[in-house]
Protein backbone atom coordinates (compact mmCIF):
# COMPACT_ATOMS: atom_id res chain seq x y z
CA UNK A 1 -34.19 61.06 -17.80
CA UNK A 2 -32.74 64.21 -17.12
CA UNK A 3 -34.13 67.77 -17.88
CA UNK A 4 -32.33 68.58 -20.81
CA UNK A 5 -33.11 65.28 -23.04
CA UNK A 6 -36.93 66.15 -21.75
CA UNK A 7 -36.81 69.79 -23.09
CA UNK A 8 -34.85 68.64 -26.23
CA UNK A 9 -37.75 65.89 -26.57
CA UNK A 10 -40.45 68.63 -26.69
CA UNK A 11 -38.90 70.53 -28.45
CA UNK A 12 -38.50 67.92 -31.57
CA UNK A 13 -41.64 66.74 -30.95
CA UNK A 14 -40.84 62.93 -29.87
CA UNK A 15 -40.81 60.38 -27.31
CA UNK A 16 -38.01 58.85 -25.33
CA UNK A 17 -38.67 55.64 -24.23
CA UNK A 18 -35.45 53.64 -22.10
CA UNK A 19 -34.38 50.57 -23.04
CA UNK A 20 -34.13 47.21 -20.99
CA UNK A 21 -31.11 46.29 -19.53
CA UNK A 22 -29.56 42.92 -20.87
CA UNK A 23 -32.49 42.72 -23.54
CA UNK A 24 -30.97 43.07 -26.93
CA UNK A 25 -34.94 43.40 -28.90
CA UNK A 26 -35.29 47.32 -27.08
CA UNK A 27 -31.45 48.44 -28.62
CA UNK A 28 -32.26 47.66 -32.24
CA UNK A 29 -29.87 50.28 -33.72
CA UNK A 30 -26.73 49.46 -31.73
CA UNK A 31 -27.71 45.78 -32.44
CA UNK A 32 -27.26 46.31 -36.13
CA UNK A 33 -23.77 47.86 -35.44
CA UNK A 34 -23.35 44.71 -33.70
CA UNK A 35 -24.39 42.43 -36.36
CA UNK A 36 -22.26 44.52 -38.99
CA UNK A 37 -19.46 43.57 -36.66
CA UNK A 38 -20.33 39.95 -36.95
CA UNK A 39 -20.62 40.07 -40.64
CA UNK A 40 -16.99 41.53 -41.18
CA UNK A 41 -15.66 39.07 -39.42
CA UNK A 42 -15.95 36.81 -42.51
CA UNK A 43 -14.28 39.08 -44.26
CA UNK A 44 -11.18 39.03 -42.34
CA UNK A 45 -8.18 39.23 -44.78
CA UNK A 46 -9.82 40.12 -47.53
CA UNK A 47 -8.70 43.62 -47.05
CA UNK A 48 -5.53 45.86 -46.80
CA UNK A 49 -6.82 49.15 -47.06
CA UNK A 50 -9.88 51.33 -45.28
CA UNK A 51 -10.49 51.64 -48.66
CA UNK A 52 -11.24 48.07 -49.47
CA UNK A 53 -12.77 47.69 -46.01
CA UNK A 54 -15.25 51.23 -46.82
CA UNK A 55 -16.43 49.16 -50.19
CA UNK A 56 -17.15 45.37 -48.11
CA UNK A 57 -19.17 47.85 -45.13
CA UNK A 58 -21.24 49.28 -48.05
CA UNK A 59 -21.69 46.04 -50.09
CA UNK A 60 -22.94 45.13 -46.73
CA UNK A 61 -25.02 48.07 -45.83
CA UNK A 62 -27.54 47.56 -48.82
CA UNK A 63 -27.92 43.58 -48.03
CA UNK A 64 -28.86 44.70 -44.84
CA UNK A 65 -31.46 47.21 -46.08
CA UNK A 66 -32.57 45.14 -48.63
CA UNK A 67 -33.09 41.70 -46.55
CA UNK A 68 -36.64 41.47 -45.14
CA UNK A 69 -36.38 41.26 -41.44
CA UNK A 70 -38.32 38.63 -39.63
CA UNK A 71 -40.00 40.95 -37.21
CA UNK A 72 -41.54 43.25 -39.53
CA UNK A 73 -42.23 41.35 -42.55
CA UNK A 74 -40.65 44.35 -44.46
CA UNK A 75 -36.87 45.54 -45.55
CA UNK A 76 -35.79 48.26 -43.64
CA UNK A 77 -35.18 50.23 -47.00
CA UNK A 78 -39.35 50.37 -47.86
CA UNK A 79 -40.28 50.25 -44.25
CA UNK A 80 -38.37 54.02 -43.59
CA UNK A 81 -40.33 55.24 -46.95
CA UNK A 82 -43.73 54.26 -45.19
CA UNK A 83 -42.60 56.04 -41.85
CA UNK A 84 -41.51 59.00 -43.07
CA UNK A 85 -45.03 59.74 -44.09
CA UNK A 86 -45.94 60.00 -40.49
CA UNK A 87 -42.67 62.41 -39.62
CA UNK A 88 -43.41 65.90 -38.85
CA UNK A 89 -41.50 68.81 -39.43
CA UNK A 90 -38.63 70.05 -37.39
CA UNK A 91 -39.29 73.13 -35.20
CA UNK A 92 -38.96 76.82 -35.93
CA UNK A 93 -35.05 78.28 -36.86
CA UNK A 94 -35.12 80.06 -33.02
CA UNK A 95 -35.73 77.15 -31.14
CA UNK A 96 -32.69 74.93 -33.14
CA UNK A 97 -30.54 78.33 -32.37
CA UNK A 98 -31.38 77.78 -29.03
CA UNK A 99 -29.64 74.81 -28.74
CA UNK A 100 -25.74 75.53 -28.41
CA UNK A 101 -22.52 73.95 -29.89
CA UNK A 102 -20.15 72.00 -28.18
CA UNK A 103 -18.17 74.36 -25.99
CA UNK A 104 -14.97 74.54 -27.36
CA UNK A 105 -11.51 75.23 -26.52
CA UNK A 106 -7.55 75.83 -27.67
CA UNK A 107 -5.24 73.33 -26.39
CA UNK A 108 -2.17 75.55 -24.78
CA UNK A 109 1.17 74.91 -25.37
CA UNK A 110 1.32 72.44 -21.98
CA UNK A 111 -1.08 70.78 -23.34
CA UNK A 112 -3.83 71.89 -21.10
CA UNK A 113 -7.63 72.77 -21.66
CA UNK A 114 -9.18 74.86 -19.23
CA UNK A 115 -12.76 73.99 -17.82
CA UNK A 116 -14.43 75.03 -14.92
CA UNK A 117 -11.55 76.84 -13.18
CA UNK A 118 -9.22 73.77 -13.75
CA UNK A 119 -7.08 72.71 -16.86
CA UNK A 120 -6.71 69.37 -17.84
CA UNK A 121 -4.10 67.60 -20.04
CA UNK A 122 -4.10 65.65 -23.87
CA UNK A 123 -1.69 64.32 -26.08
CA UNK A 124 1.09 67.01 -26.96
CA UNK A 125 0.01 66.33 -31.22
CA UNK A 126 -3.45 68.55 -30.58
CA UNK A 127 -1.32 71.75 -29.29
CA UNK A 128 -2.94 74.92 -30.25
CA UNK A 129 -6.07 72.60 -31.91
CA UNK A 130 -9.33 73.72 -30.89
CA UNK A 131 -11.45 70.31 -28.90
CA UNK A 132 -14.68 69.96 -27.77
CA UNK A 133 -15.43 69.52 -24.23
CA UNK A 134 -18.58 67.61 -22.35
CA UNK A 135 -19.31 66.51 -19.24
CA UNK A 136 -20.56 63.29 -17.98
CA UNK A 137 -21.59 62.66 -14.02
CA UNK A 138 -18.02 63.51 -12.47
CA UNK A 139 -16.34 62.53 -15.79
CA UNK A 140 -14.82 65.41 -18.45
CA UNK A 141 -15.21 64.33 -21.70
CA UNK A 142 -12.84 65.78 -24.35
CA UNK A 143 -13.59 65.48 -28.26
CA UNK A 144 -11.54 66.33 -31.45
CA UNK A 145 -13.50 66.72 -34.80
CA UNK A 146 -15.57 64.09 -32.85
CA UNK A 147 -13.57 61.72 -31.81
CA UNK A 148 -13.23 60.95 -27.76
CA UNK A 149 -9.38 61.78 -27.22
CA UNK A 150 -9.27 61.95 -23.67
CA UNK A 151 -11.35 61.32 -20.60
CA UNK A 152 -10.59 63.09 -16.98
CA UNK A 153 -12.10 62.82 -13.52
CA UNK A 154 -13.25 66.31 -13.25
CA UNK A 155 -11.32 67.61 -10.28
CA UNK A 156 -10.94 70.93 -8.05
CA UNK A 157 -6.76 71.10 -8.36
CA UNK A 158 -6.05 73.61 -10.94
CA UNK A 159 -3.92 71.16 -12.92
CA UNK A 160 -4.85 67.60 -13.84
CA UNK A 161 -1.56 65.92 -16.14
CA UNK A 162 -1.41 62.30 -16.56
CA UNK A 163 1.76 60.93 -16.56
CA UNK A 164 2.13 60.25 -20.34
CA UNK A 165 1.02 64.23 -21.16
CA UNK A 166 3.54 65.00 -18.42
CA UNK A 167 6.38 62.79 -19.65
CA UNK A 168 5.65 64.41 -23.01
CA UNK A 169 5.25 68.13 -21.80
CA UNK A 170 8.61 68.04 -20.02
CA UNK A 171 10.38 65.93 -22.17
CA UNK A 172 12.41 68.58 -24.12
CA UNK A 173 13.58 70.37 -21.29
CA UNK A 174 14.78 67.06 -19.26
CA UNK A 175 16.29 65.36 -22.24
CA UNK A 176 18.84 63.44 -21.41
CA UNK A 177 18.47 63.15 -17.59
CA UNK A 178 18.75 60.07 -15.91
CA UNK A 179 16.37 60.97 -13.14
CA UNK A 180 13.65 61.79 -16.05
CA UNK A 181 11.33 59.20 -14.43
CA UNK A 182 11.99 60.16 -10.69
CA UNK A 183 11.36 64.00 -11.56
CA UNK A 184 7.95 63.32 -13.08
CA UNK A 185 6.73 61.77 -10.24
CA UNK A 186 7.88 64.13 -8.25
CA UNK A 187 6.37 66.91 -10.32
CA UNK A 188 3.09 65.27 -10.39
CA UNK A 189 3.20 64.45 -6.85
CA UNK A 190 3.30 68.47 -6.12
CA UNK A 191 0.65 69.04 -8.00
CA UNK A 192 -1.76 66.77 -6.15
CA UNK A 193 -0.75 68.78 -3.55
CA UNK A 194 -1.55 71.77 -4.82
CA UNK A 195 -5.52 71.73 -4.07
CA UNK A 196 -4.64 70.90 -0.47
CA UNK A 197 -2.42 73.76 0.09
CA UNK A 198 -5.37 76.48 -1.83
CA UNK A 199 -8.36 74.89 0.62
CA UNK A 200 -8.60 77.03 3.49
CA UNK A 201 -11.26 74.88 6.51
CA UNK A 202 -13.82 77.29 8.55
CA UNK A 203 -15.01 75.93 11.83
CA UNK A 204 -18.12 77.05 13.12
CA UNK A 205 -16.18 78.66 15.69
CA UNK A 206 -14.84 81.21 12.63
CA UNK A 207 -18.01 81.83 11.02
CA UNK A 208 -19.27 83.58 14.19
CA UNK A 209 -16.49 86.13 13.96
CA UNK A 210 -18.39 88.26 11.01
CA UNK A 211 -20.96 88.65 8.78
CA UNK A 212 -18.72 87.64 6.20
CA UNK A 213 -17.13 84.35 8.13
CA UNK A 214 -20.54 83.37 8.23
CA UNK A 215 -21.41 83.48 4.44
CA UNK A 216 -18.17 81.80 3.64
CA UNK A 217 -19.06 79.07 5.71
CA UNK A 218 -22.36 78.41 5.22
CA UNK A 219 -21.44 78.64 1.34
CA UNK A 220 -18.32 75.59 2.12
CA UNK A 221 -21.27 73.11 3.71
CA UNK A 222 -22.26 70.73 0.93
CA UNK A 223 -24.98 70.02 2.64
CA UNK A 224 -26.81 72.90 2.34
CA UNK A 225 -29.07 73.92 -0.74
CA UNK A 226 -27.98 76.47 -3.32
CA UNK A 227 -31.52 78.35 -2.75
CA UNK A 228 -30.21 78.98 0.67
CA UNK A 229 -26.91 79.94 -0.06
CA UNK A 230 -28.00 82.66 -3.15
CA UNK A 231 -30.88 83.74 0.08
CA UNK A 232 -28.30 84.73 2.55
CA UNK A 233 -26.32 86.46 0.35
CA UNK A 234 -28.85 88.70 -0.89
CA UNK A 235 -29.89 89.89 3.08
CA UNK A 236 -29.39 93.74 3.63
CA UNK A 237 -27.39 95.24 6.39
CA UNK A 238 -29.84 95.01 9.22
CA UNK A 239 -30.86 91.56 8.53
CA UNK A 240 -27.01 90.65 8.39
CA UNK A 241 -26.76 91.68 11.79
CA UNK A 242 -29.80 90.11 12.74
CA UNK A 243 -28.87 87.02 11.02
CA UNK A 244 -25.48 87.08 12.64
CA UNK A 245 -26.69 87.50 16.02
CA UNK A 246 -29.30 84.90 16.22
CA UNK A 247 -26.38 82.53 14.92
CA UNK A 248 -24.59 83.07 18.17
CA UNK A 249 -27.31 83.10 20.06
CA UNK A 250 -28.78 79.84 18.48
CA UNK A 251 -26.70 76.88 16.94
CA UNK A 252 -29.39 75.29 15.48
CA UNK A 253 -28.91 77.36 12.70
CA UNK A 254 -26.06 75.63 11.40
CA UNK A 255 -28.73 72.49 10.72
């Protein structure tokens, strides 16, 4: 569970409890989407229109509220009356507040969103749009009025196309050219390039030149912990100096 669905928990005054894996009785919700899926299927033909199929989903939507469900005894429809007696109130206005909107952002005219020092491509139909952006593990997310549109691996080169934005973003300026396809990859091949040719590798052997070679590499080791990297750059001049020369003096400080 991470820290934020813990605060958020507190704060609304629930409990999050994880569901099984592979056991379909602890994911009741998405198992009703499911079985609405199931239920359209007899349906198939009947419609020609979202219209048509909006009117069969709600048809369907009060059977299944209505129906009494084997493991309760109960329909769903006078079941929620009885346990909303036993909801409690949401929090005060300032704690809601505190909870943000999705971070936002305009779509340039490359078709790039920036995020995180990096921009990152979508379809060339959401230029100047505003999306929404989240992240996921190493994933980027992007949204529009909801809707997932895009998904990137979040990356450190400062542009991220795929080849179908790319094809599109260049395709007014190459119309016409035979070598369209063979100038795209070339293109995109540069700009994986690009994050190799910005890197710039300390060896240990540099970071005992200065002070400063010192931070910067101790700052480029993954390794080490980001309380330890804000520490050493908070040390005043005489502990620099002391820090520096007990560096040369003694490796182990690298570990």
């Amino acid at each position: 569970m991470n820290h934020k669905m813990v605060q958020f928990a507190k704060d609304m005054n629930f409990r999050v409890e994880s569901c099984k894996t592979r056991h379909a009785y602890t994911k009741g919700t998405n198992e009703a989407r499911n079985k609405v899926m199931d239920w359209l299927r007899s349906y198939s033909g009947e419609f020609d229109s979202i219209e048509e199929l909006q009117k069969i989903v709600d048809k369907l939507n009060v059977k299944m509220n209505t129906n009494i469900c084997q493991g309760t005894g109960m329909s769903p429809c006078l079941l929620f009356i009885k346990e909303k007696e036993y909801l409690t109130p949401l929090p005060d206005r300032t704690v809601l507040d505190g909870y943000p909107s999705p971070h936002k952002v305009k779509v340039s005219s490359q078709q790039l969103v920036y995020f995180n020092g990096a921009q990152y491509s979508v379809d060339r139909k959401y230029i100047d749009e505003y999306v929404s952006i989240e992240t996921f593990d190493d994933m980027l997310q992007i949204y529009y009025k909801g809707k997932m549109i895009q998904v990137h691996t979040i990356s450190r080169n400062p542009i991220n196309y795929t080849k179908k934005h790319y094809e599109q973003s260049i395709s007014k300026q190459l119309a016409g050219n035979k070598d369209f396809s063979k100038v795209v990859a070339n293109n995109l091949s540069i700009m994986d390039k690009l994050l190799d040719a910005r890197e710039i590798v300390l060896t240990r052997n540099d970071a005992l030149k200065s002070y400063d070679h010192m931070i910067a590499y101790l700052v480029s080791q993954e390794s080490l912990s980001s309380w330890i990297k804000r520490f050493i750059q908070t040390l005043n001049k005489e502990e620099r100096k002391i820090f520096l020369y007990r560096s040369i003096k003694d490796s182990s400080i690298y570990h």
